[in-house]
Protein backbone atom coordinates (compact mmCIF):
# COMPACT_ATOMS: atom_id res chain seq x y z
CA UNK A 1 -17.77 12.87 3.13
CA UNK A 2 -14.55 10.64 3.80
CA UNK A 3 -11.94 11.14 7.11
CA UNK A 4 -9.14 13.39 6.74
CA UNK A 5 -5.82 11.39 6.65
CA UNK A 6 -4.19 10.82 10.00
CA UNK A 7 -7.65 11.69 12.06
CA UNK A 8 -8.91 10.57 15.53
CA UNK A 9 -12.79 10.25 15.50
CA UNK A 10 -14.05 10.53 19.07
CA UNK A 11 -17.67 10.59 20.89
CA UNK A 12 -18.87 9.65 24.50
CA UNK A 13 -21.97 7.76 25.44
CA UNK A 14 -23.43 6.28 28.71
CA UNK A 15 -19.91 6.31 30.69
CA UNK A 16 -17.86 4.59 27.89
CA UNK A 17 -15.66 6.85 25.30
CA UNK A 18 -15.25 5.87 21.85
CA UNK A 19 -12.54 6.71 19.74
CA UNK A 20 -11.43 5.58 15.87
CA UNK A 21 -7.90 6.07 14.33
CA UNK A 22 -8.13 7.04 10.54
CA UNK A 23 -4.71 6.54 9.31
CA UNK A 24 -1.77 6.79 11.05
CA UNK A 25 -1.35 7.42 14.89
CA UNK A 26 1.35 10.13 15.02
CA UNK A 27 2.59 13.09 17.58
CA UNK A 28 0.38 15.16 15.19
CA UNK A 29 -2.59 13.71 16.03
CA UNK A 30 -1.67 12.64 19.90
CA UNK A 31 -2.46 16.18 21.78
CA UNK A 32 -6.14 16.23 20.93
CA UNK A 33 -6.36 12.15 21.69
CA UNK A 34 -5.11 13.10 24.90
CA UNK A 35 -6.88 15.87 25.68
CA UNK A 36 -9.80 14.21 24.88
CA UNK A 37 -9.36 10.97 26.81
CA UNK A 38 -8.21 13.05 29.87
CA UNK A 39 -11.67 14.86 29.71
CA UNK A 40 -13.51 11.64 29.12
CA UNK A 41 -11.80 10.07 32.75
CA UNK A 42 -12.76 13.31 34.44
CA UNK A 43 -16.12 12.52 33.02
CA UNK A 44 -16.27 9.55 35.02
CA UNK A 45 -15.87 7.52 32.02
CA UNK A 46 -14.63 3.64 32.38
CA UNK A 47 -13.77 2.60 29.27
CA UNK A 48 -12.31 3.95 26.45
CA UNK A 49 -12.64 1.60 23.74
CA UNK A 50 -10.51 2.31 20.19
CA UNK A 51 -11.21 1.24 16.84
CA UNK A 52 -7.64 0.59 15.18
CA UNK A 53 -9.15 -1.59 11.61
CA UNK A 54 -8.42 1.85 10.09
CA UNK A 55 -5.11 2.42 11.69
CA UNK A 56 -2.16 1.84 9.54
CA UNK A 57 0.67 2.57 12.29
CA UNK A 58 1.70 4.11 15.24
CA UNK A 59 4.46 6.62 16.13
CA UNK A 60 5.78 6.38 19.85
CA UNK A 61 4.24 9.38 20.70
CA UNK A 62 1.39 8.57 20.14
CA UNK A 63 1.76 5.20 21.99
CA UNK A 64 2.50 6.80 24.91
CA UNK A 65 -0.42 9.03 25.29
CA UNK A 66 -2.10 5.57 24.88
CA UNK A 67 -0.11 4.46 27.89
CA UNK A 68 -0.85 7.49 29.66
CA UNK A 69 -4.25 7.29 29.59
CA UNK A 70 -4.43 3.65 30.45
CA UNK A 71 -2.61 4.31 33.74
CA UNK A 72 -4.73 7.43 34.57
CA UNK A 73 -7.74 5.01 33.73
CA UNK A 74 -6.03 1.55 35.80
CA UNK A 75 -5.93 4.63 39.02
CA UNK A 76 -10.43 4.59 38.37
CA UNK A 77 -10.42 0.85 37.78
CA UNK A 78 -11.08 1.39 34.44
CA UNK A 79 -9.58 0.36 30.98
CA UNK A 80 -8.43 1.21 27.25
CA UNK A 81 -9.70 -1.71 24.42
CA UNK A 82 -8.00 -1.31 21.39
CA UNK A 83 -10.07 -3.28 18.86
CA UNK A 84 -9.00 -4.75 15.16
CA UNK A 85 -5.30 -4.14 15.44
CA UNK A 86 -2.94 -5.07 12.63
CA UNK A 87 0.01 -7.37 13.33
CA UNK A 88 2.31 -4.78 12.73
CA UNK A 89 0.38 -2.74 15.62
CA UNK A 90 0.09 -5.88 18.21
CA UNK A 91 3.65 -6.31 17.62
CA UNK A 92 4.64 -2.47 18.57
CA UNK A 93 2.08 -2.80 21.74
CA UNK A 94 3.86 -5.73 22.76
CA UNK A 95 7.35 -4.54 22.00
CA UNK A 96 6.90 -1.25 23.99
CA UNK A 97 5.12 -2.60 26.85
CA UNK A 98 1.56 -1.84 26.31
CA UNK A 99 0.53 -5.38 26.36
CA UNK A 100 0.05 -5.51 30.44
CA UNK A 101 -2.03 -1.99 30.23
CA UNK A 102 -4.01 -2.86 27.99
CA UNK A 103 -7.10 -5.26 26.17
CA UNK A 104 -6.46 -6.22 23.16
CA UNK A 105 -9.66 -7.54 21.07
CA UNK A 106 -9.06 -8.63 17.50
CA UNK A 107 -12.23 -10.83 16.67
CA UNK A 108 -15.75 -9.48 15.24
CA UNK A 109 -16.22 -7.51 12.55
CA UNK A 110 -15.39 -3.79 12.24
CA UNK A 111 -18.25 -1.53 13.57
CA UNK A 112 -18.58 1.33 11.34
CA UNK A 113 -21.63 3.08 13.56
CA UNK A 114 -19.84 5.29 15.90
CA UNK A 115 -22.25 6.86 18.65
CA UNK A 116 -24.41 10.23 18.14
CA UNK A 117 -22.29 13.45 19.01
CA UNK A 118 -19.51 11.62 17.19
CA UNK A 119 -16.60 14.68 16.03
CA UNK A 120 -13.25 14.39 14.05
CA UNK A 121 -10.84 16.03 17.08
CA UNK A 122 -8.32 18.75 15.67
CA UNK A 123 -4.76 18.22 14.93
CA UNK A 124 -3.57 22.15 15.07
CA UNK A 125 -1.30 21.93 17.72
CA UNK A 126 1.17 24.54 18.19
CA UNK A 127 4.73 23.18 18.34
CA UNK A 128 5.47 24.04 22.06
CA UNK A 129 1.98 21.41 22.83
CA UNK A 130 3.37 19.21 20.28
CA UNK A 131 6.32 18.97 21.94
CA UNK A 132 5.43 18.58 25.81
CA UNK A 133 3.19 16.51 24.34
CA UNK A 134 6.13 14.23 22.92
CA UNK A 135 8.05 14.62 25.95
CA UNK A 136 5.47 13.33 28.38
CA UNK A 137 4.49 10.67 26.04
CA UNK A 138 8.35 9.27 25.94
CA UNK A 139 9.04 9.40 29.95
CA UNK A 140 5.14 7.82 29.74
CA UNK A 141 6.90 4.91 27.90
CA UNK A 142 10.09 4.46 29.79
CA UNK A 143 7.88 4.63 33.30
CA UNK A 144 5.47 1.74 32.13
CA UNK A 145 8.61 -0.75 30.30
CA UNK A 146 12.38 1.10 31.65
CA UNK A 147 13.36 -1.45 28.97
CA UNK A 148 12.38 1.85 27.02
CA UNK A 149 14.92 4.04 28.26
CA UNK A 150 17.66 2.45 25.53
CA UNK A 151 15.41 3.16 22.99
CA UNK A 152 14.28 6.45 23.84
CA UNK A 153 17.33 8.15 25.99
CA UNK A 154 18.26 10.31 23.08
CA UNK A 155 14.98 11.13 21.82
CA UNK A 156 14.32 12.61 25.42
CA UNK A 157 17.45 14.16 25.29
CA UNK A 158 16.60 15.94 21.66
CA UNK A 159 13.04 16.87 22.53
CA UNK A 160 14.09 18.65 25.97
CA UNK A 161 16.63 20.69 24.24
CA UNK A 162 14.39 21.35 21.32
CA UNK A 163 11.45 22.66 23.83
CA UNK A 164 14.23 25.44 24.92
CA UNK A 165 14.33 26.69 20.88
CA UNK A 166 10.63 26.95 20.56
CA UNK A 167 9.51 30.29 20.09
CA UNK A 168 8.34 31.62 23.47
CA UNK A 169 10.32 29.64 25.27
CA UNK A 170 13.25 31.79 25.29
CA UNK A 171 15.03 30.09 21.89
CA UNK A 172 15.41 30.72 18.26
CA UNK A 173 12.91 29.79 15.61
CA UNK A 174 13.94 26.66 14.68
CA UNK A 175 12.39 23.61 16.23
CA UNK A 176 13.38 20.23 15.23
CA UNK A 177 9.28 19.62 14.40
CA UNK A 178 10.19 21.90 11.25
CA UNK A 179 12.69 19.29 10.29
CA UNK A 180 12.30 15.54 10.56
CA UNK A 181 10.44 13.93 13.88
CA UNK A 182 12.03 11.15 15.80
CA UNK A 183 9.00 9.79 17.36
């Protein structure tokens, strides 16, 4: 039986979480990743350690729920390892100021065994999670690098106002997540 597309495989064992990107890292798949790593710190959990061979790219979404989690992990003296990244990925860690949260470890080979218990999280999000979700993850960004805020002032701007048209949030039906997503 082979991954979905765009997937997040995930599993905890003795203190240290485990997670493996399938795909690409995107807004879609970001709420359960956080979710999840936010319940692995409040398990008392260290380390999270992620498998990126499989990952073919990153939205900034998802990057900051990365740096989100590294700084609630840095506050337990813990850390995130992102393992087997592609250039293209080092390069957007480093450009959006990841680097300094957190280990990067590109030697060894790929380790396909992930621990017992191991469970493809779900990507069903509704839009309104999707897009606090997005939100958080962009002022996430701009907190850890405020080099960010140039790049992601607008995108803010855009998801804030969006929130207001989501339905049950006091706004018409359309969201721009029907349309085409910025981050």
């Amino acid at each position: 039986m082979g991954m979905p597309d765009d997937s997040v495989e995930v599993a905890i064992q003795g203190g240290m979480a485990y997670v493996r990107v399938h795909g690409r890292g995107t807004f879609k798949i970001a709420p359960g990743l956080k979710q999840f790593g936010m319940a692995a710190i409040e398990q008392d959990c260290k380390r999270l350690l992620i498998e990126m061979g499989d990952c073919l790219g990153m939205d900034s979404t998802f990057m900051g729920v990365l740096a989100g989690l590294a700084v609630s992990l840095k506050k337990k003296d813990g850390e995130i390892v992102l393992r087997h990244l592609s250039e293209k990925n080092v390069f957007l860690v480093k450009i959006l100021g990841l680097s300094h949260l957190v280990s990067v470890e590109q030697g060894g080979a790929i380790d396909p065994i992930m621990p017992a218990g191991a469970r493809v999280l779900e990507t069903g999000a509704d839009k309104n999670t999707i897009t606090q979700t997005m939100i958080t993850a962009h002022e996430t960004l701009v907190e850890v690098s405020p080099d960010n805020i140039v790049k992601f002032k607008d995108v803010l701007s855009f998801l804030k106002e969006d929130l207001k048209r989501v339905p049950g949030q006091g706004g018409a039906e359309k969201s721009a997540l029907n349309n085409n997503p910025v981050a």
